[in-house]
C-alpha atoms as a PDB file:
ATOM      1  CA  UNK A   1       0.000   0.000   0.000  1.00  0.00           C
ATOM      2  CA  UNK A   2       1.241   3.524  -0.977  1.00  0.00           C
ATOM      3  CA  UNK A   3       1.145   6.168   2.000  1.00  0.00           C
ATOM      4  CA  UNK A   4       2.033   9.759   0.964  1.00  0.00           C
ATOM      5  CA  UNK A   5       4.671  11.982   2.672  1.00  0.00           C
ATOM      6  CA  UNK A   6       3.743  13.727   6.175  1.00  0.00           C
ATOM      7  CA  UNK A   7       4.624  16.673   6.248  1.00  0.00           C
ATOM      8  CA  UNK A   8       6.421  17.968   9.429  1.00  0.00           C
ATOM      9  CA  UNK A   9       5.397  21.969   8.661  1.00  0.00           C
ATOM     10  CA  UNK A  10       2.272  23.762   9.575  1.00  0.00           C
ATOM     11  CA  UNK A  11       0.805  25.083   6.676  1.00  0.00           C
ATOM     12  CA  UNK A  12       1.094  29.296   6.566  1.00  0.00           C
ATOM     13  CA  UNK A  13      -1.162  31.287   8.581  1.00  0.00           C
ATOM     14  CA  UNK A  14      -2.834  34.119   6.586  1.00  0.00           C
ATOM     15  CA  UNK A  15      -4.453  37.771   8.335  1.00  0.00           C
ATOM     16  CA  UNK A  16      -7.914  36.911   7.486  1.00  0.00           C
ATOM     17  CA  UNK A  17      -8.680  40.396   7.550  1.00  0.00           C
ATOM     18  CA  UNK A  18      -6.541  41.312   4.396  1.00  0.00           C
ATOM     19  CA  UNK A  19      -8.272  38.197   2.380  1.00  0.00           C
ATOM     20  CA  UNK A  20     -12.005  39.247   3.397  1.00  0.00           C
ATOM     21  CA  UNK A  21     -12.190  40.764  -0.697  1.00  0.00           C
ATOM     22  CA  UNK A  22      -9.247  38.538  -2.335  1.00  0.00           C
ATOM     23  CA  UNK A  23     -10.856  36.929  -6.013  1.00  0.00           C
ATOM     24  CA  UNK A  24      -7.389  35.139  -5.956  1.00  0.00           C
ATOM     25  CA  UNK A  25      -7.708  33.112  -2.680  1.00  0.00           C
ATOM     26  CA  UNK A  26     -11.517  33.778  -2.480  1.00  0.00           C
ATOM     27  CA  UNK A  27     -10.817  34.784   1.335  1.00  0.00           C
ATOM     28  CA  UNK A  28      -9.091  31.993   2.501  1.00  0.00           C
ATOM     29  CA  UNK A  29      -5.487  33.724   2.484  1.00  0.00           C
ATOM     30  CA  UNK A  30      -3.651  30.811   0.685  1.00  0.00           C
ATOM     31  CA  UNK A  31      -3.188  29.121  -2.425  1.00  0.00           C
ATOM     32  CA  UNK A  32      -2.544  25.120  -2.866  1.00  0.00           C
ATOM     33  CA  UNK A  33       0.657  25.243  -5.519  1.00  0.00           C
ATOM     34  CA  UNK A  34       0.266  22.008  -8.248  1.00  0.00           C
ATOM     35  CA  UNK A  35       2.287  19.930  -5.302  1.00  0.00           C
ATOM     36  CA  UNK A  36      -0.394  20.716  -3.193  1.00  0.00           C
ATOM     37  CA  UNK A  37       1.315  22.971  -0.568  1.00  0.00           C
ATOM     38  CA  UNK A  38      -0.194  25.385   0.949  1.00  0.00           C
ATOM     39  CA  UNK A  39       1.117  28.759   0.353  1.00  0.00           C
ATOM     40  CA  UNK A  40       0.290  32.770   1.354  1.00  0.00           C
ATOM     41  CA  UNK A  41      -1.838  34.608  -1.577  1.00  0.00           C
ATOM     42  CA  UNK A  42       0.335  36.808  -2.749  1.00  0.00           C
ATOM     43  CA  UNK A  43      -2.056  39.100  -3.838  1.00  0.00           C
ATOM     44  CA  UNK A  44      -3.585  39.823  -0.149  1.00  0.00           C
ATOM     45  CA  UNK A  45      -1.077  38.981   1.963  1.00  0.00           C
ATOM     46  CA  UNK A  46       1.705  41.276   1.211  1.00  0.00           C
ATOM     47  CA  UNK A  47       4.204  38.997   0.031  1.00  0.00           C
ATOM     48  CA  UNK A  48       7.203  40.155  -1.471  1.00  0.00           C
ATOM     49  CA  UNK A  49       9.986  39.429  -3.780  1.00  0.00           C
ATOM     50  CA  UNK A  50      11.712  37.844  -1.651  1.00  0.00           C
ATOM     51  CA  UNK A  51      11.332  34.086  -1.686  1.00  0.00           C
ATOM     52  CA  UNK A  52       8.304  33.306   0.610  1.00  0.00           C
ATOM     53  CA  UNK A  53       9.252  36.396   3.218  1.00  0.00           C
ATOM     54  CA  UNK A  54       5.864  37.622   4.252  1.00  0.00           C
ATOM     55  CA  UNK A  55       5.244  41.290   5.993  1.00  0.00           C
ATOM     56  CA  UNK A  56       7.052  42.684   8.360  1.00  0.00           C
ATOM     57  CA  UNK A  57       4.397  43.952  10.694  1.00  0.00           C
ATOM     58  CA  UNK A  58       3.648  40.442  12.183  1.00  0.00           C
END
C-alpha cells in the first residue's frame, strides 16, 4: 500500500482580515501550488519578492 509523505510543517497562517475581498484566494489567504502545498496569496497577503518572506508587521 502507498502512504504519501507527512509533512512535518504547519501550513502558513494568513491575516484573514486582508483576504475578506481577495478573487485570488476567495478569502481563505492561501493558495494550494500544483504539489499541493499550501502557500500565502500573494495578492492579499503582502508577500514580497523575496522568496516566501511575508510582511514585516507580524
Amino acid at each position: 500500500m502507498a502512504h504519501g509523505a507527512h509533512r512535518t510543517l504547519m501550513p502558513p497562517r494568513p491575516d484573514l482580515d486582508l483576504a475578506r475581498d481577495c478573487e485570488v484566494c476567495l478569502g481563505w489567504g492561501t493558495v494550494v501550488t500544483r504539489d499541493g502545498d499550501h502557500e500565502l496569496c500573494h495578492m492579499c497577503q503582502g508577500i514580497t519578492d523575496d522568496e516566501g518572506a511575508v510582511r514585516s508587521d507580524w
